[in-house]
Every structure is written in structure tokens, then in C-alpha cells.
C-alpha atoms as a PDB file:
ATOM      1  CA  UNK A   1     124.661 165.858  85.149  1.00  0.00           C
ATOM      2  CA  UNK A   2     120.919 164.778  86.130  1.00  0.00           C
ATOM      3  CA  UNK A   3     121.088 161.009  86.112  1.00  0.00           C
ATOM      4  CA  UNK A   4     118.627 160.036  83.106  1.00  0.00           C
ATOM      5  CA  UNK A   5     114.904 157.971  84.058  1.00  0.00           C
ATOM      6  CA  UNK A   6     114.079 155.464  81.511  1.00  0.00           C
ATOM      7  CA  UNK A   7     110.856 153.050  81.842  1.00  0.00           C
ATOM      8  CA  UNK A   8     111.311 148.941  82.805  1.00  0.00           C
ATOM      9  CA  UNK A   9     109.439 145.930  83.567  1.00  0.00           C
ATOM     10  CA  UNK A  10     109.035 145.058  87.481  1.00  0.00           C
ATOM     11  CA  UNK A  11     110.269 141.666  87.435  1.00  0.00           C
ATOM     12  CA  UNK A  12     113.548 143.017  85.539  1.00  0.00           C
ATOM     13  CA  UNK A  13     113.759 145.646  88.143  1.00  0.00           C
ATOM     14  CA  UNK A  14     114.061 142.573  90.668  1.00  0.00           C
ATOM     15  CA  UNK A  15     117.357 141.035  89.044  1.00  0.00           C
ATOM     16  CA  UNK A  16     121.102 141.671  89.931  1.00  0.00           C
ATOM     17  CA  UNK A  17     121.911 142.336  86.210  1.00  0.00           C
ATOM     18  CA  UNK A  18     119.537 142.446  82.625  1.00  0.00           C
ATOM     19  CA  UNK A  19     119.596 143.536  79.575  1.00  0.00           C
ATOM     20  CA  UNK A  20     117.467 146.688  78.932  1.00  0.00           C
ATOM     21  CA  UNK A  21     115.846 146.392  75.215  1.00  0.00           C
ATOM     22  CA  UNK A  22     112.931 147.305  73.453  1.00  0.00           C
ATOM     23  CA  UNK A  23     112.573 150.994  73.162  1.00  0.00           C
ATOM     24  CA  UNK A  24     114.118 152.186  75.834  1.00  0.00           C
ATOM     25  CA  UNK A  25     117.195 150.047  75.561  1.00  0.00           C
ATOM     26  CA  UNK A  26     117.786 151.549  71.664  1.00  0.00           C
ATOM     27  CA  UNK A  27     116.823 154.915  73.341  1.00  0.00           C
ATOM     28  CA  UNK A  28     119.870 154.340  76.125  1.00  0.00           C
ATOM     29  CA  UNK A  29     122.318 153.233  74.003  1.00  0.00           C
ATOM     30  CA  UNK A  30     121.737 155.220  70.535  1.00  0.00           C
ATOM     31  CA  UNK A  31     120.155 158.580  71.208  1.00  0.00           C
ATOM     32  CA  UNK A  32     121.674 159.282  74.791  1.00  0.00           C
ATOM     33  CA  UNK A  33     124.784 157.426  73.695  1.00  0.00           C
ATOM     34  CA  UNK A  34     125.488 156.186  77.459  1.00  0.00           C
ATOM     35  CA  UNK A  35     128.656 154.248  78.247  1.00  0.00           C
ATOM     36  CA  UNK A  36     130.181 151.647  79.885  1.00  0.00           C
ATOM     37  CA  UNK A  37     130.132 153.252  83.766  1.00  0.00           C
ATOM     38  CA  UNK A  38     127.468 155.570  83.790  1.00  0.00           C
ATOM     39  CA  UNK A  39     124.625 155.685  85.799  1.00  0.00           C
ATOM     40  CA  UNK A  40     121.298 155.630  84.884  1.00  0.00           C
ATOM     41  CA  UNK A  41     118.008 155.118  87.239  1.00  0.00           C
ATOM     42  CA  UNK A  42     115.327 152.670  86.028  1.00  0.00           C
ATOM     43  CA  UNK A  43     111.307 152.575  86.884  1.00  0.00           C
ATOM     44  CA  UNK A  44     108.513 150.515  86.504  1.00  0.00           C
ATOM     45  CA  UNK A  45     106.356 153.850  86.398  1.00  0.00           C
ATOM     46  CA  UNK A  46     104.231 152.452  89.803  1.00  0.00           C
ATOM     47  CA  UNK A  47     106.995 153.533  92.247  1.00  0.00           C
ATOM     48  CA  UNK A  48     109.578 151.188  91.920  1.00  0.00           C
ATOM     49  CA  UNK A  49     113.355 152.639  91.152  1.00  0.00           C
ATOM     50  CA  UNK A  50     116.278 150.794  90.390  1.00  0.00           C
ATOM     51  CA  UNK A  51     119.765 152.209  90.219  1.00  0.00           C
ATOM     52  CA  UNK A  52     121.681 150.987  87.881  1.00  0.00           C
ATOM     53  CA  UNK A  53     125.275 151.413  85.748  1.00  0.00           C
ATOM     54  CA  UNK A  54     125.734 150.491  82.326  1.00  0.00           C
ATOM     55  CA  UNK A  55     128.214 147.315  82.812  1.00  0.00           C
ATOM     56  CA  UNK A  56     127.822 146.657  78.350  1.00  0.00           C
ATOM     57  CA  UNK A  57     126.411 148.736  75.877  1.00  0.00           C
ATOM     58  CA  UNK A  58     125.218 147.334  72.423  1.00  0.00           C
ATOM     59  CA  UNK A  59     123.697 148.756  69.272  1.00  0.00           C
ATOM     60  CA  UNK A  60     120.062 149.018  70.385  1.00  0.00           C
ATOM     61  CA  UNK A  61     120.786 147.943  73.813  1.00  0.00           C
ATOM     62  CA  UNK A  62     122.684 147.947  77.022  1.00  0.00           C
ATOM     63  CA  UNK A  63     123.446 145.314  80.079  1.00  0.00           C
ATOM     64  CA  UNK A  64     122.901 147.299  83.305  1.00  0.00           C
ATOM     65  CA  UNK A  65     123.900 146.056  86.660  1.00  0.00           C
ATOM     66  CA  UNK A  66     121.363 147.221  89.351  1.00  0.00           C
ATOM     67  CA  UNK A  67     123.151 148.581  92.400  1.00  0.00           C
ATOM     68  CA  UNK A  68     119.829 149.509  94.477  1.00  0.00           C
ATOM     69  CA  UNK A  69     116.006 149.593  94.822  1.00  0.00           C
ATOM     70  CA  UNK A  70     113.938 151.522  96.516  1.00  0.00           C
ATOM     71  CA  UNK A  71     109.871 152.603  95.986  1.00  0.00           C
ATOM     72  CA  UNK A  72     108.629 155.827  96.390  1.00  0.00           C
ATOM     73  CA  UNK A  73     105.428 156.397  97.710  1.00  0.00           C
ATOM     74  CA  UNK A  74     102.326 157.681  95.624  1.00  0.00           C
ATOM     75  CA  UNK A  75     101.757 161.510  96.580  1.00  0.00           C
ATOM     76  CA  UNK A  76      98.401 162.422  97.995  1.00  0.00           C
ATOM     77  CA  UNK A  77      95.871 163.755  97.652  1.00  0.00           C
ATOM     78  CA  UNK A  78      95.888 162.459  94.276  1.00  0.00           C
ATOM     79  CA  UNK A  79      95.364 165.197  91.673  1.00  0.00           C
ATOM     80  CA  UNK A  80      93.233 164.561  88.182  1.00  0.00           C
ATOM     81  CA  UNK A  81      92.719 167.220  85.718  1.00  0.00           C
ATOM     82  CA  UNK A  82      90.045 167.224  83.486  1.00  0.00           C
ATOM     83  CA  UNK A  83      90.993 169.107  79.995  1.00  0.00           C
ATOM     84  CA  UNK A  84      88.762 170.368  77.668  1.00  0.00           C
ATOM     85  CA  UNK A  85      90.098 169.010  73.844  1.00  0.00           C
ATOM     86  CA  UNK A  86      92.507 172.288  73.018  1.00  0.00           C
ATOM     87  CA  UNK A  87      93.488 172.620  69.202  1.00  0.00           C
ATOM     88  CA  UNK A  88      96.313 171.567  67.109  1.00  0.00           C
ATOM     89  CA  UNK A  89      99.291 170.826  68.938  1.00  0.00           C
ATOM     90  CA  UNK A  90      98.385 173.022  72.344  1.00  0.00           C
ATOM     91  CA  UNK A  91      97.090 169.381  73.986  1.00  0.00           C
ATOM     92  CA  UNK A  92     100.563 167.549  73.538  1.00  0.00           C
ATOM     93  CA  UNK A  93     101.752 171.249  75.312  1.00  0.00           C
ATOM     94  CA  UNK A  94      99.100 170.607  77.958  1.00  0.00           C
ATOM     95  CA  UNK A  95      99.988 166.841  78.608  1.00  0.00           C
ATOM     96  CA  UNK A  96     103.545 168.236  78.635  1.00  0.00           C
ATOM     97  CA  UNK A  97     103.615 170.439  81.551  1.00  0.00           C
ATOM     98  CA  UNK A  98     101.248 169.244  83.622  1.00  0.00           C
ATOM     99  CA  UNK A  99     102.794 165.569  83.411  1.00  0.00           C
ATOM    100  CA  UNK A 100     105.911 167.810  84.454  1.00  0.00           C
ATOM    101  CA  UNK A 101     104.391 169.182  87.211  1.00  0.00           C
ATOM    102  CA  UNK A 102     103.110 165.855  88.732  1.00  0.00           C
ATOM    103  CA  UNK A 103      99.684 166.023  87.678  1.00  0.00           C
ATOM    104  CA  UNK A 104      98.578 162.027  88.162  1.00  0.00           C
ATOM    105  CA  UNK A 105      95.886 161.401  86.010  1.00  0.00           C
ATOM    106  CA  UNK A 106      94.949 163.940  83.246  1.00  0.00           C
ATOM    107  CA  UNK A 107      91.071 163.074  81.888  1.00  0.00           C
ATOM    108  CA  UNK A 108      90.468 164.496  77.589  1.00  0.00           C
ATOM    109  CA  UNK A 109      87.266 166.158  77.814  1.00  0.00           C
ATOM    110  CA  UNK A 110      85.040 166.037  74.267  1.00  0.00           C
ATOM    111  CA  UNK A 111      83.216 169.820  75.821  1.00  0.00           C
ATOM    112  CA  UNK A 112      81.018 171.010  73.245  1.00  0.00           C
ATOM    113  CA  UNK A 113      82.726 174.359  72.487  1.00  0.00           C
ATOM    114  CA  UNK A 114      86.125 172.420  71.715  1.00  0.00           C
ATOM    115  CA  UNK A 115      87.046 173.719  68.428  1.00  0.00           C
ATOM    116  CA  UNK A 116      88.950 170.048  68.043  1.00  0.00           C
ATOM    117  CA  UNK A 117      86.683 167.230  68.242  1.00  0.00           C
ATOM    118  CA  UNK A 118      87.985 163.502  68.415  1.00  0.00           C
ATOM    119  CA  UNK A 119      85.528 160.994  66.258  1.00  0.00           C
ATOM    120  CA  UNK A 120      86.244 157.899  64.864  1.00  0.00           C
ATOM    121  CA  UNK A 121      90.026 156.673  64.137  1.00  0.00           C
ATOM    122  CA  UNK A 122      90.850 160.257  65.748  1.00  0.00           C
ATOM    123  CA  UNK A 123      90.135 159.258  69.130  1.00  0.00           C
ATOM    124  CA  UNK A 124      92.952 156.442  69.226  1.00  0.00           C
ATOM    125  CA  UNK A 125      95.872 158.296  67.295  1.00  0.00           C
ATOM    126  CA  UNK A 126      95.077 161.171  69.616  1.00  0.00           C
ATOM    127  CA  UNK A 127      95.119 159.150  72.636  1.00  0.00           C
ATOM    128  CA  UNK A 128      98.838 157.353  71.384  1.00  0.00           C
ATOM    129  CA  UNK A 129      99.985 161.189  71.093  1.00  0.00           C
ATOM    130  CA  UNK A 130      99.128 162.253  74.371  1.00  0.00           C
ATOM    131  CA  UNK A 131     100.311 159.235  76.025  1.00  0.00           C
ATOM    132  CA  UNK A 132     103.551 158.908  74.317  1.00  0.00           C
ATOM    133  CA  UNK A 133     103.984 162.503  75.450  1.00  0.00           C
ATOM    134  CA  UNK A 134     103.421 161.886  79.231  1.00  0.00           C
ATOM    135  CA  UNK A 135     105.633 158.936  78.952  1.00  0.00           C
ATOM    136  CA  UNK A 136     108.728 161.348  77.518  1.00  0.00           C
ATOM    137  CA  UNK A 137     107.755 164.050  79.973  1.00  0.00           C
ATOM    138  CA  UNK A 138     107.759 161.413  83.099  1.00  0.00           C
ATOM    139  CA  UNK A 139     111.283 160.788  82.266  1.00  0.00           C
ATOM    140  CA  UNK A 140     112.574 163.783  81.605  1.00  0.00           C
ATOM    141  CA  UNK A 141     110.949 165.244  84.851  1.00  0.00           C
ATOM    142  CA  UNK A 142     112.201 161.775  87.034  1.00  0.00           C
ATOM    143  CA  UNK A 143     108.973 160.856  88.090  1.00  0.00           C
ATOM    144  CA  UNK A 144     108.843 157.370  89.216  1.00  0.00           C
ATOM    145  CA  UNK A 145     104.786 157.651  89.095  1.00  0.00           C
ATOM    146  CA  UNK A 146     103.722 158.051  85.959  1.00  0.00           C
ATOM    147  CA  UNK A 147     100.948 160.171  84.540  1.00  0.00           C
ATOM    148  CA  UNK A 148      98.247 158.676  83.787  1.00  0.00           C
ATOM    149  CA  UNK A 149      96.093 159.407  80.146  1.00  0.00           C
ATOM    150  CA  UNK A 150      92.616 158.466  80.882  1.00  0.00           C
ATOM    151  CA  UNK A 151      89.881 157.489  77.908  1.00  0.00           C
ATOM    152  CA  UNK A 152      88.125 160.163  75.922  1.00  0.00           C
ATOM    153  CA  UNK A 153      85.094 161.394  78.557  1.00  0.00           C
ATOM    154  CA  UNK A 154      82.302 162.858  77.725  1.00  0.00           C
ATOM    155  CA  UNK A 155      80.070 165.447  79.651  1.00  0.00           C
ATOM    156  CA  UNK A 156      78.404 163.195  81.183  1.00  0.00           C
ATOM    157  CA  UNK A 157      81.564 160.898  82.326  1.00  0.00           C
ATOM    158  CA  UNK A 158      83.234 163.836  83.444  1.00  0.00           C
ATOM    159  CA  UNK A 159      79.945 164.834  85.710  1.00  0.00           C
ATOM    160  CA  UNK A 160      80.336 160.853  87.320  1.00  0.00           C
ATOM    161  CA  UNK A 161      84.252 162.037  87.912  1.00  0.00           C
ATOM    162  CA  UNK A 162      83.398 164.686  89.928  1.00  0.00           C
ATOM    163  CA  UNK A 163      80.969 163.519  91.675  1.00  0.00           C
ATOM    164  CA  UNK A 164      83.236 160.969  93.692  1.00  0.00           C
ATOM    165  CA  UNK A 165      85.957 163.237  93.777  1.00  0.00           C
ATOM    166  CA  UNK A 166      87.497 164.438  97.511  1.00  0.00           C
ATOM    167  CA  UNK A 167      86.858 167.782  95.930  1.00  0.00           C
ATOM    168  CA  UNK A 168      86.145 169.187  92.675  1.00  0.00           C
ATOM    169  CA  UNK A 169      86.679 172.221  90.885  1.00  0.00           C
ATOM    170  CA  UNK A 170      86.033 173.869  87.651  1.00  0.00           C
ATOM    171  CA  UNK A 171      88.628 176.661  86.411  1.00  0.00           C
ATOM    172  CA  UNK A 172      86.040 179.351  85.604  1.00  0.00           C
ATOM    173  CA  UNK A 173      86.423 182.776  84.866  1.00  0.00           C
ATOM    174  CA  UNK A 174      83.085 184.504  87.042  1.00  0.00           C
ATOM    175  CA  UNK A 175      83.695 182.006  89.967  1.00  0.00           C
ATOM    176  CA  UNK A 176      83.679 184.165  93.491  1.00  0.00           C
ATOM    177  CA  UNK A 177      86.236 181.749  94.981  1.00  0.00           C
ATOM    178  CA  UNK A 178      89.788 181.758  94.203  1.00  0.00           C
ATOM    179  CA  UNK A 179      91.838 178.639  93.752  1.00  0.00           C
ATOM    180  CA  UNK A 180      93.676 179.762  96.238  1.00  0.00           C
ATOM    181  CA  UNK A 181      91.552 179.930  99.064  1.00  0.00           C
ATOM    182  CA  UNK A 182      89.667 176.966  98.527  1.00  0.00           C
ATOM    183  CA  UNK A 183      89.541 174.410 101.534  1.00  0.00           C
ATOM    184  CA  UNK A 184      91.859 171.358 100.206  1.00  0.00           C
ATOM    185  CA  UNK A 185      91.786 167.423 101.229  1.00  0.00           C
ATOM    186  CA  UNK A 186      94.500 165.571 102.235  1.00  0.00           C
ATOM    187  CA  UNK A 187      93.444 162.711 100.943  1.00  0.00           C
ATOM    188  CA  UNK A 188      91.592 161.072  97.918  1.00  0.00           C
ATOM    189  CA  UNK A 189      91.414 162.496  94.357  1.00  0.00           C
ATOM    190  CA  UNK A 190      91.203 166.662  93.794  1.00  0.00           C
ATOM    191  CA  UNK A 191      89.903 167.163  90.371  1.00  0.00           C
ATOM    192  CA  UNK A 192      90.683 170.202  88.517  1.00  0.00           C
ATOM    193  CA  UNK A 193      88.164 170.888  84.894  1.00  0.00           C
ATOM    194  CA  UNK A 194      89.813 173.241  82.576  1.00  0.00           C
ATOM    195  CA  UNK A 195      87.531 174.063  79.669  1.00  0.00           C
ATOM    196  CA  UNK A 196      88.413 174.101  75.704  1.00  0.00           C
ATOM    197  CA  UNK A 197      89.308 177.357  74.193  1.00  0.00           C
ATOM    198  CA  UNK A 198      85.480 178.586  73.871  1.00  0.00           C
ATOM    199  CA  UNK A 199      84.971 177.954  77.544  1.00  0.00           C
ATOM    200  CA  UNK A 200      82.768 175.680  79.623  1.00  0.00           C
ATOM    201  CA  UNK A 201      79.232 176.161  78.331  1.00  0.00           C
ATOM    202  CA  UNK A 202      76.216 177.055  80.848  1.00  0.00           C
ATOM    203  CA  UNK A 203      75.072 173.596  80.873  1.00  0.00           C
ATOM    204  CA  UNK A 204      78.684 171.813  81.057  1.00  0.00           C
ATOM    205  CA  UNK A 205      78.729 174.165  84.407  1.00  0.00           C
ATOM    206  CA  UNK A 206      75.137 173.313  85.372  1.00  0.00           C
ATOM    207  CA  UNK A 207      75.908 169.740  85.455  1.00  0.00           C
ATOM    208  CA  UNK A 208      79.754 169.921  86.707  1.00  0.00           C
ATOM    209  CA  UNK A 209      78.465 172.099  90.223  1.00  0.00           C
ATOM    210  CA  UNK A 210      75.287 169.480  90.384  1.00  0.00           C
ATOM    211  CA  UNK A 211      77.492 166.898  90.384  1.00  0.00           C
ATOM    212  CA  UNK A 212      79.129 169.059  93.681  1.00  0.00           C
ATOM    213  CA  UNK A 213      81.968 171.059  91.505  1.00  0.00           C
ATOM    214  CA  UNK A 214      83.162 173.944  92.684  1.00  0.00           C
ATOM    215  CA  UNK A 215      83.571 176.849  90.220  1.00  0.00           C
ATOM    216  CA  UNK A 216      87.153 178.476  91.250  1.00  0.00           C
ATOM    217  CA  UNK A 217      88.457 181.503  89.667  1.00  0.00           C
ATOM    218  CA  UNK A 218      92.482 180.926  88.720  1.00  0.00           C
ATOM    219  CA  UNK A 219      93.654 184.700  88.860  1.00  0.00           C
ATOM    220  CA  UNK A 220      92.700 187.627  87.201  1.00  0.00           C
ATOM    221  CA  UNK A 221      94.279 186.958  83.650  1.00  0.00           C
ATOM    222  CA  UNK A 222      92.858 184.766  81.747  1.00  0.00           C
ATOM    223  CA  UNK A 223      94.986 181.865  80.417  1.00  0.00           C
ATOM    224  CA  UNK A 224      95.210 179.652  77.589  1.00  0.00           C
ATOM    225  CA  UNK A 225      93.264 175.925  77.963  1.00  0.00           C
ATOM    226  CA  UNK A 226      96.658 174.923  77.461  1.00  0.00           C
ATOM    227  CA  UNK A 227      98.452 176.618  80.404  1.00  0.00           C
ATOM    228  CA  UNK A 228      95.588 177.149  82.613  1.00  0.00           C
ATOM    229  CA  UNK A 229      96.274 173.428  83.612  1.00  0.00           C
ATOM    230  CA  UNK A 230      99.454 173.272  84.854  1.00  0.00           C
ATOM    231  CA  UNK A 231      99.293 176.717  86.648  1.00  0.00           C
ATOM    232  CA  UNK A 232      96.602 175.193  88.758  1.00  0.00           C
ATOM    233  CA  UNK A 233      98.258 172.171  89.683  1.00  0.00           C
ATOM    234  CA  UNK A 234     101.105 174.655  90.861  1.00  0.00           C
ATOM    235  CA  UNK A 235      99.058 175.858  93.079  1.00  0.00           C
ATOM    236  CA  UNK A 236      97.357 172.897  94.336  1.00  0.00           C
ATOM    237  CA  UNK A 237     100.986 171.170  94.613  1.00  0.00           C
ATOM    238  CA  UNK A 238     101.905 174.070  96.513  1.00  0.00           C
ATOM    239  CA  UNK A 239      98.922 173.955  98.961  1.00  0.00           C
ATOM    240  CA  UNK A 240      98.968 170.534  99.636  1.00  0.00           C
ATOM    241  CA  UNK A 241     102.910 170.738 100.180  1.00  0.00           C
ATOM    242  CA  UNK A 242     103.280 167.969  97.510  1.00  0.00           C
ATOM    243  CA  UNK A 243     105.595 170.824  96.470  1.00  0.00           C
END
């Protein structure tokens, strides 16, 4: 059985034994019912893995005794993918697989044809949804780096993005390049810009390739906002051999 991920502080991580509380510790110890012996790896989420057994388990908590550490390194180039607000539930989906997939940082993009629009009190209930979901998808995948949910960008913010990117590219459908024979960095940040269910309007697309985007076609289907994300960053992990 896959040895289960669950998130802890750094200085914890540099004991002999602790007690792991909070909600990851109730988590441990009531939902995945671990016992007395088993193994379970720790992270700090910036690298850092501790592996541990469970040497007590409580209620809502569990003493674990940490028999290792060791950091992994941050993968490169570092890839950021910019998605256009989907509706209803399809941006948890989004966050979902591409935090699966190792996207690193994934940017929510107000475009103007996004049928969902984040105003007001929206903006940070939305946020805590798509965050919380990268945090359960991290573990469940065993990443040891986790995704990053930036703010709320606008046009304009997304345009700044790109512009200091390594490289960036914007998922369009009448692009003459493919994804996959676009010239990739090694290093620095590759941002990917997946538009909203409407599309990327002409003057999102005039800004995005002024701000030195390239428009890249994904294949010759045509793919929900939600999906079109993490299909790219299979083929940019792929590419890069971060895969």
C-alpha cells in the first residue's frame, strides 16, 4: 500500500519524535484510521520529507517517531499555468489534475468571456476552495512541493506574468505552432494561459503575444478549460523530462 503524505511544520520535521495535531493529525488518526506501526511520510510542502511510524495514536492525533529526512529538490523549469475562471465546479477539477500532474504554481485568470466571475466576498471563498483542493491533491499525488494558488489576476497582471516568463504560451485554437514543437527552457518559469470556456478574446491575445506570448495550438480537438490544463502540462512534463 502507497505510504500516505500528510502536511507538517519544518521545525517538527527536525525532531526525533512529535505529536502530529491540528488537521492533519485528526485526519491521520480518524479518517485514515492509521495504527500503532505504520508508516506514514511527512512534508513541510517546500521539499522537506520526513519518514515517520506511528509509535501512539490518539483520538484526533498521533505521536510519530521520525526515522529519516531527506529534501527533494524543486523541479525545473518551473511550470505556471494561467487559467481562465471555468464554471461551477470544473475549477476545483482543474486545480485537481493539474496539482496532480506537478503543475507548480496555477494563476485564476478574471478573462472577460469567463461565464464565472469572482467579485467581492467571492474572490476569497473561491480562493479557500481551490487551495484546499491543491493541498488534498498534493497529498494524495506525494508531492513534497506543493502547488501553489496564486491571487485572482487580472488581464493586465497576467500580461506582467508573461512578460518575465522563460517562455510563454497561450493554449489557442488558430495558433500555427504546436505545443509540441515549441523550443522549451531548462530553466526559469514556462507559463502556460488556458482561456475560460468562451475563449481568449482578440484583445486578451493582443496583449498576452505583446507581452512576448506565444500562441500554441494543443492538438486538433478542442478541450474543455478544465482539461486543456493538465494535458498541456503532460506534455511540457514530458518535454522537459520532469516526467
Amino acid at each position: 500500500m502507497t505510504v500516505p503524505v500528510f502536511l507538517a511544520d519544518a521545525a517538527d520535521l527536525g525532531l526525533g519524535q512529535f505529536v502530529l495535531g491540528g488537521p492533519e493529525g485528526r485526519h491521520a488518526a480518524a479518517v485514515r484510521r492509521l495504527r500503532e506501526g505504520e508508516r506514514l511520510d511527512l512534508t513541510d510542502g517546500a521539499g522537506l520529507v520526513a519518514e515517520c511510524v506511528a509509535r501512539e495514536v490518539f483520538k484526533d492525533s498521533l505521536r510519530v517517531e521520525v526515522l529519516r529526512r531527506y529534501e527533494v529538490p524543486a523541479p525545473a523549469p518551473r511550470l505556471v499555468v494561467v487559467q481562465g475562471l471555468p464554471k461551477g465546479d470544473r475549477g476545483e477539477l482543474a486545480v485537481e489534475m493539474m496539482t496532480e500532474a506537478g503543475v507548480d504554481v496555477i494563476v485564476p485568470w478574471s478573462a472577460s468571456r469567463s461565464i464565472t466571475q469572482w467579485k467581492g466576498d467571492k474572490v476569497a471563498k473561491a480562493l479557500g476552495r481551490w487551495r484546499s483542493t491543491a493541498r488534498e491533491a498534493g497529498k494524495q499525488a506525494r508531492r513534497f512541493h506543493a502547488a501553489e494558488v496564486a491571487e485572482l489576476h487580472s488581464t493586465a497582471q497576467v500580461a506582467e506574468l508573461l512578460s518575465g516568463a522563460a517562455l510563454a504560451l497561450v493554449l489557442h485554437e488558430e495558433a500555427e505552432a504546436s505545443l509540441a514543437s515549441v523550443e522549451l527552457p531548462v530553466s526559469g518559469d514556462i507559463v502556460l494561459v488556458v482561456g475560460p470556456e468562451g475563449g481568449i478574446a482578440t484583445d486578451e491575445l493582443d496583449r498576452f503575444t505583446a507581452a512576448k506570448a506565444v500562441p500554441a495550438l494543443l492538438g486538433p480537438t478542442v478541450l474543455r478549460t478544465s482539461t486543456a490544463g493538465v494535458a498541456a502540462a503532460a506534455v511540457v512534463q514530458a518535454r522537459t523530462g520532469r516526467w
